[in-house]
PDB file of N, CA and C in Angstrom:
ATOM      1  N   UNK A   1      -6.043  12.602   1.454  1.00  0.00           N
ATOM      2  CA  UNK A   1      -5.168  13.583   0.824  1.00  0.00           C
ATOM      3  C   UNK A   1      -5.005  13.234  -0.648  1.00  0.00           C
ATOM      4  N   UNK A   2      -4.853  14.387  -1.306  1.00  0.00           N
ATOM      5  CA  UNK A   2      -4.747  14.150  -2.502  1.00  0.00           C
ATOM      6  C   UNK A   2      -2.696  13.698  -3.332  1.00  0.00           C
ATOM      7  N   UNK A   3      -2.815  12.496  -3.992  1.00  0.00           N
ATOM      8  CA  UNK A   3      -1.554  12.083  -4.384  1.00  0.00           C
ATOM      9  C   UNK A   3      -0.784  13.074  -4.692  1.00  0.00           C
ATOM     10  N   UNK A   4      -1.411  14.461  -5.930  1.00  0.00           N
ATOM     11  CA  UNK A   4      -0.157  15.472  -6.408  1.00  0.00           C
ATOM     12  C   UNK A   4      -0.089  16.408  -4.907  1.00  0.00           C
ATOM     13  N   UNK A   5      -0.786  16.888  -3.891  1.00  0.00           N
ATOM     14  CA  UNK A   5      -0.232  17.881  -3.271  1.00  0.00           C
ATOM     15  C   UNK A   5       0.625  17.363  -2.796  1.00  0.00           C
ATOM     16  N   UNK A   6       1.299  18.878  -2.187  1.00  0.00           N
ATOM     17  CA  UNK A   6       2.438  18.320  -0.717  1.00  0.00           C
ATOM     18  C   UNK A   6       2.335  17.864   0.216  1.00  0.00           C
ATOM     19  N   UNK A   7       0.876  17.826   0.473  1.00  0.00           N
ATOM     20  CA  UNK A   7       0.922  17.865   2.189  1.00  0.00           C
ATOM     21  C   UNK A   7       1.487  16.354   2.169  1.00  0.00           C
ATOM     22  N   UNK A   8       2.344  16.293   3.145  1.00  0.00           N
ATOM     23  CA  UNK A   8       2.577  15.307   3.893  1.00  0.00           C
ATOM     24  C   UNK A   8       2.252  14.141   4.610  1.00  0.00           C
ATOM     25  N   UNK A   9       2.246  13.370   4.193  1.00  0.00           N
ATOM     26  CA  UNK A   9       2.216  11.686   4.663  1.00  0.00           C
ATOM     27  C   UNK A   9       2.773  10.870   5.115  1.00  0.00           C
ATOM     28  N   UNK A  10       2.715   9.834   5.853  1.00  0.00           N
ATOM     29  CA  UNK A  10       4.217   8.950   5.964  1.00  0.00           C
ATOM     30  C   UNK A  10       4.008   7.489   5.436  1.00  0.00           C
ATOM     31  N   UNK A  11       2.568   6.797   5.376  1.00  0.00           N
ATOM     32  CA  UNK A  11       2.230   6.144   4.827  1.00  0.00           C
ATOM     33  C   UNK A  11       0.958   5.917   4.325  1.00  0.00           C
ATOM     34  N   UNK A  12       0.424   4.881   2.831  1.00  0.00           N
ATOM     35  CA  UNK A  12      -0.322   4.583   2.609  1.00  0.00           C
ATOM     36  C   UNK A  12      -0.892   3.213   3.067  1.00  0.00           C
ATOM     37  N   UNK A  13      -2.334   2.593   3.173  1.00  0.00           N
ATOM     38  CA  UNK A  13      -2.559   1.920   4.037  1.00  0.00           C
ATOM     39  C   UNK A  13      -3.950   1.597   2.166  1.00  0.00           C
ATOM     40  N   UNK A  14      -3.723   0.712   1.650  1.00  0.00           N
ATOM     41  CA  UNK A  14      -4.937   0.568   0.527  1.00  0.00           C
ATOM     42  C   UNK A  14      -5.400  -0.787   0.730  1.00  0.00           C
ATOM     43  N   UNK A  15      -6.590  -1.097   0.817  1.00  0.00           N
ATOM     44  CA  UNK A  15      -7.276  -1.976   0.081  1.00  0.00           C
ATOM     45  C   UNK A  15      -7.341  -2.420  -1.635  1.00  0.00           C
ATOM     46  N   UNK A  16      -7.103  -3.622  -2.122  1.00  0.00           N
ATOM     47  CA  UNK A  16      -6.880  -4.026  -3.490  1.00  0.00           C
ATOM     48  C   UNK A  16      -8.492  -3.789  -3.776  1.00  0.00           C
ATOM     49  N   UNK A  17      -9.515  -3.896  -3.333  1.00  0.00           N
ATOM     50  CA  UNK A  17     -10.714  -3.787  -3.669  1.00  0.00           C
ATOM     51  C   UNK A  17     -11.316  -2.547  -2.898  1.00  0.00           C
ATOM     52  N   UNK A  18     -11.732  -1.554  -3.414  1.00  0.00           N
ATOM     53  CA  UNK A  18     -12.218   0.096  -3.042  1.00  0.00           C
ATOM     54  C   UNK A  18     -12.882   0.721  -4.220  1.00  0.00           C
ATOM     55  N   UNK A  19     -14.335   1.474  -4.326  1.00  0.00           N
ATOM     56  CA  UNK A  19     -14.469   2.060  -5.144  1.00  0.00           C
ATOM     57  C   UNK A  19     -13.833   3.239  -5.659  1.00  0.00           C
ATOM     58  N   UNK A  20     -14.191   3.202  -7.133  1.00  0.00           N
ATOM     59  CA  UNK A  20     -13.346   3.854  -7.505  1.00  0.00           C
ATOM     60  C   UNK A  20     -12.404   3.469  -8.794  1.00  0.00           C
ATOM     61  N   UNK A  21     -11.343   3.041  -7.841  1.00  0.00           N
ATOM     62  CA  UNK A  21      -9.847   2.559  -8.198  1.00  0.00           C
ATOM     63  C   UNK A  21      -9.022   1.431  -7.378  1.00  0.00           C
ATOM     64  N   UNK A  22      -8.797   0.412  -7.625  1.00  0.00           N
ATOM     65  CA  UNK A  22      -8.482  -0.805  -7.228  1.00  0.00           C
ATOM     66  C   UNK A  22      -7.006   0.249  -6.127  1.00  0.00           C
ATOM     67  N   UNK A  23      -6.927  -0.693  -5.115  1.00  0.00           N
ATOM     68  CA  UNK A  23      -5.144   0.203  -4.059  1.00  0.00           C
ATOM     69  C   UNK A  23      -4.314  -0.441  -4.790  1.00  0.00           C
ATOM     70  N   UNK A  24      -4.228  -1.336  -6.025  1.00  0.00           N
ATOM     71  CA  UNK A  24      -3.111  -1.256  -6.946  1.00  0.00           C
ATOM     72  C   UNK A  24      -3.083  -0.384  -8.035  1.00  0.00           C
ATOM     73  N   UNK A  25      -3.959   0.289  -8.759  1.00  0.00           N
ATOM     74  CA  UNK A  25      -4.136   1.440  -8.988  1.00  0.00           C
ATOM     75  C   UNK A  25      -3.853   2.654  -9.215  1.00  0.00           C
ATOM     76  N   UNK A  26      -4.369   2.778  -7.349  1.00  0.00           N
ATOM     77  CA  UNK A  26      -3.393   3.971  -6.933  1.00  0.00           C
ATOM     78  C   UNK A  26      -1.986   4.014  -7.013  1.00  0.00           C
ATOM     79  N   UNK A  27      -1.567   2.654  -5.965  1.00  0.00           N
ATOM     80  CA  UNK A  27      -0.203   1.877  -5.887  1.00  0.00           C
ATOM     81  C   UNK A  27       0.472   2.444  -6.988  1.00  0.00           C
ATOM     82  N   UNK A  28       0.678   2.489  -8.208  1.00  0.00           N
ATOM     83  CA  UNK A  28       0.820   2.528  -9.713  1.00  0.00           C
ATOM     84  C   UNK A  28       0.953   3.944  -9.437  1.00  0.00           C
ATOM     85  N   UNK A  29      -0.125   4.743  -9.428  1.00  0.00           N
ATOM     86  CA  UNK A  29       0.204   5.999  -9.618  1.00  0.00           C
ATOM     87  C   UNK A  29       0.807   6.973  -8.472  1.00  0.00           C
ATOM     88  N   UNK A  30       0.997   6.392  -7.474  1.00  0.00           N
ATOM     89  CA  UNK A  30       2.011   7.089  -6.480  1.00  0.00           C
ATOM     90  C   UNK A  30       2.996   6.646  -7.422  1.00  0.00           C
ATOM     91  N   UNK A  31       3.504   5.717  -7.475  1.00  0.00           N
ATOM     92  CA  UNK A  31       4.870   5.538  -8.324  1.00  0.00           C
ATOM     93  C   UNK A  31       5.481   6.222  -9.155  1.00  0.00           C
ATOM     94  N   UNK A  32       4.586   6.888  -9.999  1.00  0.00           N
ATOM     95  CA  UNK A  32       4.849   7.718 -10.783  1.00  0.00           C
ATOM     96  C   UNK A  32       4.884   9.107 -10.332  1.00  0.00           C
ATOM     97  N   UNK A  33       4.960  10.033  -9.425  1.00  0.00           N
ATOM     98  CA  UNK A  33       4.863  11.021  -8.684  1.00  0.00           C
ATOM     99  C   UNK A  33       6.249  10.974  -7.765  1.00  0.00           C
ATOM    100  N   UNK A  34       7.070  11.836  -8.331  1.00  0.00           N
ATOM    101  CA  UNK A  34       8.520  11.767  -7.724  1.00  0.00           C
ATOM    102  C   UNK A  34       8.457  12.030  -6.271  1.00  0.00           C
ATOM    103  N   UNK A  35       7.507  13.061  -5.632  1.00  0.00           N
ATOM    104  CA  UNK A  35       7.197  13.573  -4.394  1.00  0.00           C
ATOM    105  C   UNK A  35       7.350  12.391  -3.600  1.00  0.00           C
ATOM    106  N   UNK A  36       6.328  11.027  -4.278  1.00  0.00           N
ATOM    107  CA  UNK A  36       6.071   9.957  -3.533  1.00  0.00           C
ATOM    108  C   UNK A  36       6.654   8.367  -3.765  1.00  0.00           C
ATOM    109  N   UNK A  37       7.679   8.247  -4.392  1.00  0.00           N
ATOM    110  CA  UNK A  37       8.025   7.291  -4.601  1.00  0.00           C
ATOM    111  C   UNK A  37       8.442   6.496  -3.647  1.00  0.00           C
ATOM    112  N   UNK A  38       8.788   7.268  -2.518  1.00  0.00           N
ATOM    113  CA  UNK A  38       9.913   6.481  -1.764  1.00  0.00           C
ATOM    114  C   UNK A  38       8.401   5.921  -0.366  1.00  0.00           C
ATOM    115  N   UNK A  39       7.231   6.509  -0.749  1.00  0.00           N
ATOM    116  CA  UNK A  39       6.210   6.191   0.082  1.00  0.00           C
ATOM    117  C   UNK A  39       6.192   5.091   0.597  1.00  0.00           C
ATOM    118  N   UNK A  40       5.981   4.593   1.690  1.00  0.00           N
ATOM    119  CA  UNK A  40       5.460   3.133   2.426  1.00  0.00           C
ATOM    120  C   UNK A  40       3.893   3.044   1.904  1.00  0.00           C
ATOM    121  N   UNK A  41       3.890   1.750   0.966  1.00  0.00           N
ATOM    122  CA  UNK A  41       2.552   1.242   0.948  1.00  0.00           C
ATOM    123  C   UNK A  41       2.112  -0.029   1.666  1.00  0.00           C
ATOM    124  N   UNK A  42       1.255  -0.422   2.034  1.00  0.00           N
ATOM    125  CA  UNK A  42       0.877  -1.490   2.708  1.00  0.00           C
ATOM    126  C   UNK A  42      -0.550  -1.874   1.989  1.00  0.00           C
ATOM    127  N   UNK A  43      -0.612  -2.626   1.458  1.00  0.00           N
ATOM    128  CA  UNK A  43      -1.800  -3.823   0.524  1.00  0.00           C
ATOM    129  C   UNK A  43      -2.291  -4.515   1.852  1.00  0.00           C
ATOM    130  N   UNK A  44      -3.536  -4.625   1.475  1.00  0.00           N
ATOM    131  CA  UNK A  44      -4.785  -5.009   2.157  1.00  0.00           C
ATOM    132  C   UNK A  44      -5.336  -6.115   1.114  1.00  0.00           C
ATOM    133  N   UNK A  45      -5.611  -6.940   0.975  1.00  0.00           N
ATOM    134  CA  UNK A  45      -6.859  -7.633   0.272  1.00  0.00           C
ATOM    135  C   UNK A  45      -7.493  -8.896   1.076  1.00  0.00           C
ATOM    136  N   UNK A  46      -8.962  -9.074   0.902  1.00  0.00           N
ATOM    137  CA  UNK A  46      -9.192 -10.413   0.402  1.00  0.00           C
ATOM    138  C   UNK A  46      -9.353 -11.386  -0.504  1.00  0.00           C
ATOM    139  N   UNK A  47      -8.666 -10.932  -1.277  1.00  0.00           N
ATOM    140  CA  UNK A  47      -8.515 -11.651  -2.649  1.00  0.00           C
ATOM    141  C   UNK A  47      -7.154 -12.007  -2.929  1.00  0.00           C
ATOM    142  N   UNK A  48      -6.551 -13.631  -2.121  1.00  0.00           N
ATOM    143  CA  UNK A  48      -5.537 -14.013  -1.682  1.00  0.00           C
ATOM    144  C   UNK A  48      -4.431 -15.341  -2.783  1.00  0.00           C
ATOM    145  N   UNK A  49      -4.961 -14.399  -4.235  1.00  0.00           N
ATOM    146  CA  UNK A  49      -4.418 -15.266  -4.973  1.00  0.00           C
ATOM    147  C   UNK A  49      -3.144 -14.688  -5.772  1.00  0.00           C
ATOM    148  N   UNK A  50      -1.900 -15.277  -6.042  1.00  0.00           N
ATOM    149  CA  UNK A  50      -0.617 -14.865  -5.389  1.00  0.00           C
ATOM    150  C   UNK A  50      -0.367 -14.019  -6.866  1.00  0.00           C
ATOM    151  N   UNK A  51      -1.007 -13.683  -7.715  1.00  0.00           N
ATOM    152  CA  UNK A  51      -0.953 -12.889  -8.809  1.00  0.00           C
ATOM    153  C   UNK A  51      -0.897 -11.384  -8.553  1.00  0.00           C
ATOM    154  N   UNK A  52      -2.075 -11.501  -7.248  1.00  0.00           N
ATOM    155  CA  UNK A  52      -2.169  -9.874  -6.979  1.00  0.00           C
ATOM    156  C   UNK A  52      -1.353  -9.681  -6.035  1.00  0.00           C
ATOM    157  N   UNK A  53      -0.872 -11.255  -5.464  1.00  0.00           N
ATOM    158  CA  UNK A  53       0.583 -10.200  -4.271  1.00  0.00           C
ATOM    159  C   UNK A  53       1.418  -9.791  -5.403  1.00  0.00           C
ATOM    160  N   UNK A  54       2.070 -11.023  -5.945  1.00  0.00           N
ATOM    161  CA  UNK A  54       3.130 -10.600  -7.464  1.00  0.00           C
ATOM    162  C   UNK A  54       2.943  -9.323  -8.080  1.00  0.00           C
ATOM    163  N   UNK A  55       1.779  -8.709  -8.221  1.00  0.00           N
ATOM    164  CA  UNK A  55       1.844  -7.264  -9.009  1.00  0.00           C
ATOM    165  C   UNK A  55       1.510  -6.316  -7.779  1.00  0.00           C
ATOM    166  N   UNK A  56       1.123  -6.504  -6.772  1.00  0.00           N
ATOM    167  CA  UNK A  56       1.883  -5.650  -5.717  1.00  0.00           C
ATOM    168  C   UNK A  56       3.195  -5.135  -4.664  1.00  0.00           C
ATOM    169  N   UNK A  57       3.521  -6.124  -5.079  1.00  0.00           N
ATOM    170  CA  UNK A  57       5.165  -6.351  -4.713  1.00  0.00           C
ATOM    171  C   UNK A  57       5.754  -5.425  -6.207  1.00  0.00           C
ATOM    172  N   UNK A  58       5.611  -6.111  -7.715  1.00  0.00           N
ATOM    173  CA  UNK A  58       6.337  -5.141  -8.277  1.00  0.00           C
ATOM    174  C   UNK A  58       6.133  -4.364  -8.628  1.00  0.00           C
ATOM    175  N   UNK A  59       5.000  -3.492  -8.052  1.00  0.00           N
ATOM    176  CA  UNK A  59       4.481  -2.173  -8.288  1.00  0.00           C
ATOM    177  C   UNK A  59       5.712  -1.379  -7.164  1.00  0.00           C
ATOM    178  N   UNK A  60       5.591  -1.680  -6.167  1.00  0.00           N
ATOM    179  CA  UNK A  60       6.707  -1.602  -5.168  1.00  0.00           C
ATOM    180  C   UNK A  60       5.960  -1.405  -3.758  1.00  0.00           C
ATOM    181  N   UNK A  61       4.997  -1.975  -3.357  1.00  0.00           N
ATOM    182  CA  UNK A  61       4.048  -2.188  -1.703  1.00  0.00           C
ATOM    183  C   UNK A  61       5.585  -2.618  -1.125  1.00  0.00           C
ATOM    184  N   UNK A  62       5.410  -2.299   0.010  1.00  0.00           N
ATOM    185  CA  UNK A  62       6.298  -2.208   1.301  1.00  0.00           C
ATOM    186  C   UNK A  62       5.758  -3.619   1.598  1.00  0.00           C
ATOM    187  N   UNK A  63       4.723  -4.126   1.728  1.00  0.00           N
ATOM    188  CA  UNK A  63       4.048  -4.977   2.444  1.00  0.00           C
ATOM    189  C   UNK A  63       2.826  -5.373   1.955  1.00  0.00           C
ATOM    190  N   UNK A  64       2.502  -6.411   2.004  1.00  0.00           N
ATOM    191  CA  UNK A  64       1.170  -7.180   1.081  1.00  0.00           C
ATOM    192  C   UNK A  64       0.826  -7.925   2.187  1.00  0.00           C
ATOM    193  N   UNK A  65      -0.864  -8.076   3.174  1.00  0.00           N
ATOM    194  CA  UNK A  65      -1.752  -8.950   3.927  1.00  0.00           C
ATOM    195  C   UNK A  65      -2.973  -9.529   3.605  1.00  0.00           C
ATOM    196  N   UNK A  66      -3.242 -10.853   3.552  1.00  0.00           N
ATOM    197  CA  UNK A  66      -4.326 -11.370   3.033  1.00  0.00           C
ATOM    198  C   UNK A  66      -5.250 -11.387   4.037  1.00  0.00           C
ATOM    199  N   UNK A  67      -6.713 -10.773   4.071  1.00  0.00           N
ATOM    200  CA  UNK A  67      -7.340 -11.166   5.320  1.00  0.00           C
ATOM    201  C   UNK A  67      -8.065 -11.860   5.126  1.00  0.00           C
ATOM    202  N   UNK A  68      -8.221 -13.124   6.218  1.00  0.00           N
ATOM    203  CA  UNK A  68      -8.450 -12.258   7.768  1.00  0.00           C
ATOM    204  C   UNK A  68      -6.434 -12.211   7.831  1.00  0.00           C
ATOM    205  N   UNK A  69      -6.413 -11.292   8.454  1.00  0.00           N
ATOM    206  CA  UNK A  69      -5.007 -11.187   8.964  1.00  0.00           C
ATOM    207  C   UNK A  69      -5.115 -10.512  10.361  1.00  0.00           C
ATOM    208  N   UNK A  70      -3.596 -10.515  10.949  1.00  0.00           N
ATOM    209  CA  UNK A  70      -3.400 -10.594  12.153  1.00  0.00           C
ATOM    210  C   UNK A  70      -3.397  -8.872  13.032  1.00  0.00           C
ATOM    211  N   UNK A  71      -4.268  -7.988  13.321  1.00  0.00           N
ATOM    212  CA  UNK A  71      -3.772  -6.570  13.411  1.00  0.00           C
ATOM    213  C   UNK A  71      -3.037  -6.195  14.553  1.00  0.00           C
ATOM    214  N   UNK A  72      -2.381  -6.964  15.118  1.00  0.00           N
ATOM    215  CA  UNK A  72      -0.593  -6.408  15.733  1.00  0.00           C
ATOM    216  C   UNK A  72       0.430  -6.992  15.008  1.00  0.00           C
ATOM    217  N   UNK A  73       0.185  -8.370  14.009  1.00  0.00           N
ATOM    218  CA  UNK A  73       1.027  -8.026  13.115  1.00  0.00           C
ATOM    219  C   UNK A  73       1.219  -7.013  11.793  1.00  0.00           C
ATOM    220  N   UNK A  74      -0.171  -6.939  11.127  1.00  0.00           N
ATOM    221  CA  UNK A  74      -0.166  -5.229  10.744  1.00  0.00           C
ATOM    222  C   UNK A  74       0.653  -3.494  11.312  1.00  0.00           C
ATOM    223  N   UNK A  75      -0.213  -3.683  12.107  1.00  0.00           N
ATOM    224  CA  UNK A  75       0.247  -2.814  13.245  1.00  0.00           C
ATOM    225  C   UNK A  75       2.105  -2.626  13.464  1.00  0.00           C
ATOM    226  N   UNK A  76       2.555  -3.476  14.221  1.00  0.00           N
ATOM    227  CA  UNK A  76       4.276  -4.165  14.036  1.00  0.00           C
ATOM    228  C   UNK A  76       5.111  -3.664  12.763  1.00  0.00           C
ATOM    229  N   UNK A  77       4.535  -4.028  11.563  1.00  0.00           N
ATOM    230  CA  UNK A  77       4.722  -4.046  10.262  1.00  0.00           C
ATOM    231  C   UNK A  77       4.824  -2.227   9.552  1.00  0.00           C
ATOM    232  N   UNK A  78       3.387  -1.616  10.062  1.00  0.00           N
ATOM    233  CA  UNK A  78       3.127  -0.267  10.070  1.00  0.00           C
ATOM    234  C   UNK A  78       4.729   0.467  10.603  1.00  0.00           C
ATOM    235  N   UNK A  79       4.474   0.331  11.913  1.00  0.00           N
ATOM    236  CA  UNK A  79       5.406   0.828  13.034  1.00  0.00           C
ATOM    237  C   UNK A  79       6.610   0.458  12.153  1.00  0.00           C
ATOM    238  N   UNK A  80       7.563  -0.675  12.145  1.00  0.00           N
ATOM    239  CA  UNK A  80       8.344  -0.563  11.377  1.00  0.00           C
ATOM    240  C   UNK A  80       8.621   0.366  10.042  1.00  0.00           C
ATOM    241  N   UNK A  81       7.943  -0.170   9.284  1.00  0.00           N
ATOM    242  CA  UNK A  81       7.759   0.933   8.235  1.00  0.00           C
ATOM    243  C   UNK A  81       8.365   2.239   8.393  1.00  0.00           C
ATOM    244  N   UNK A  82       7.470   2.755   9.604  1.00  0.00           N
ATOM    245  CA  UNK A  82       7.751   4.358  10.082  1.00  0.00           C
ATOM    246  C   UNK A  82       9.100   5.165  10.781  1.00  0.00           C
ATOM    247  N   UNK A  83       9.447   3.405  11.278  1.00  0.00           N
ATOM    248  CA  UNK A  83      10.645   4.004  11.866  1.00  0.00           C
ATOM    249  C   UNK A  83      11.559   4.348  10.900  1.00  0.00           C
ATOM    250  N   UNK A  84      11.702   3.682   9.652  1.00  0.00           N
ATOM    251  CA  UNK A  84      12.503   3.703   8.745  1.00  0.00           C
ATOM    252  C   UNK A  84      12.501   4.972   7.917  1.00  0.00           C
TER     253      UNK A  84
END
């Protein structure tokens, strides 16, 4: 889906490494899109050096995982998210 429409989402799910545009990036520019601020993001990387959690956290990610990581704790993490 595209960031400016409406359609509806409940969360984002990015990889820090994707062509293109890095999922901090994007991260960044949901932020700026009033529609989506309040979005659940969840960071993906393997690139587990604590600079890129630090600027994904204050970009504002819900959640930052270094893999290999655990996918029912992902998963858990997701679900939470949603309930909220």
């Amino acid at each position: 889906a595209r960031l400016e429409s409406d359609r509806p989402f409940d969360l984002a799910l990015l990889d820090v490494m994707m062509p293109g545009a890095t999922g901090l990036e994007i991260l960044g520019a949901i932020r700026t899109l009033a529609h989506r601020r309040a979005l659940p993001v969840v960071i993906l990387t393997a690139r587990g050096a604590e600079g890129v959690r630090t600027q994904a956290l204050e970009l504002g990610a819900a959640e930052f995982f270094t893999k290999p990581f655990s996918p029912k704790r992902v998963l858990a993490r997701v679900n939470e998210l949603l309930e909220v």
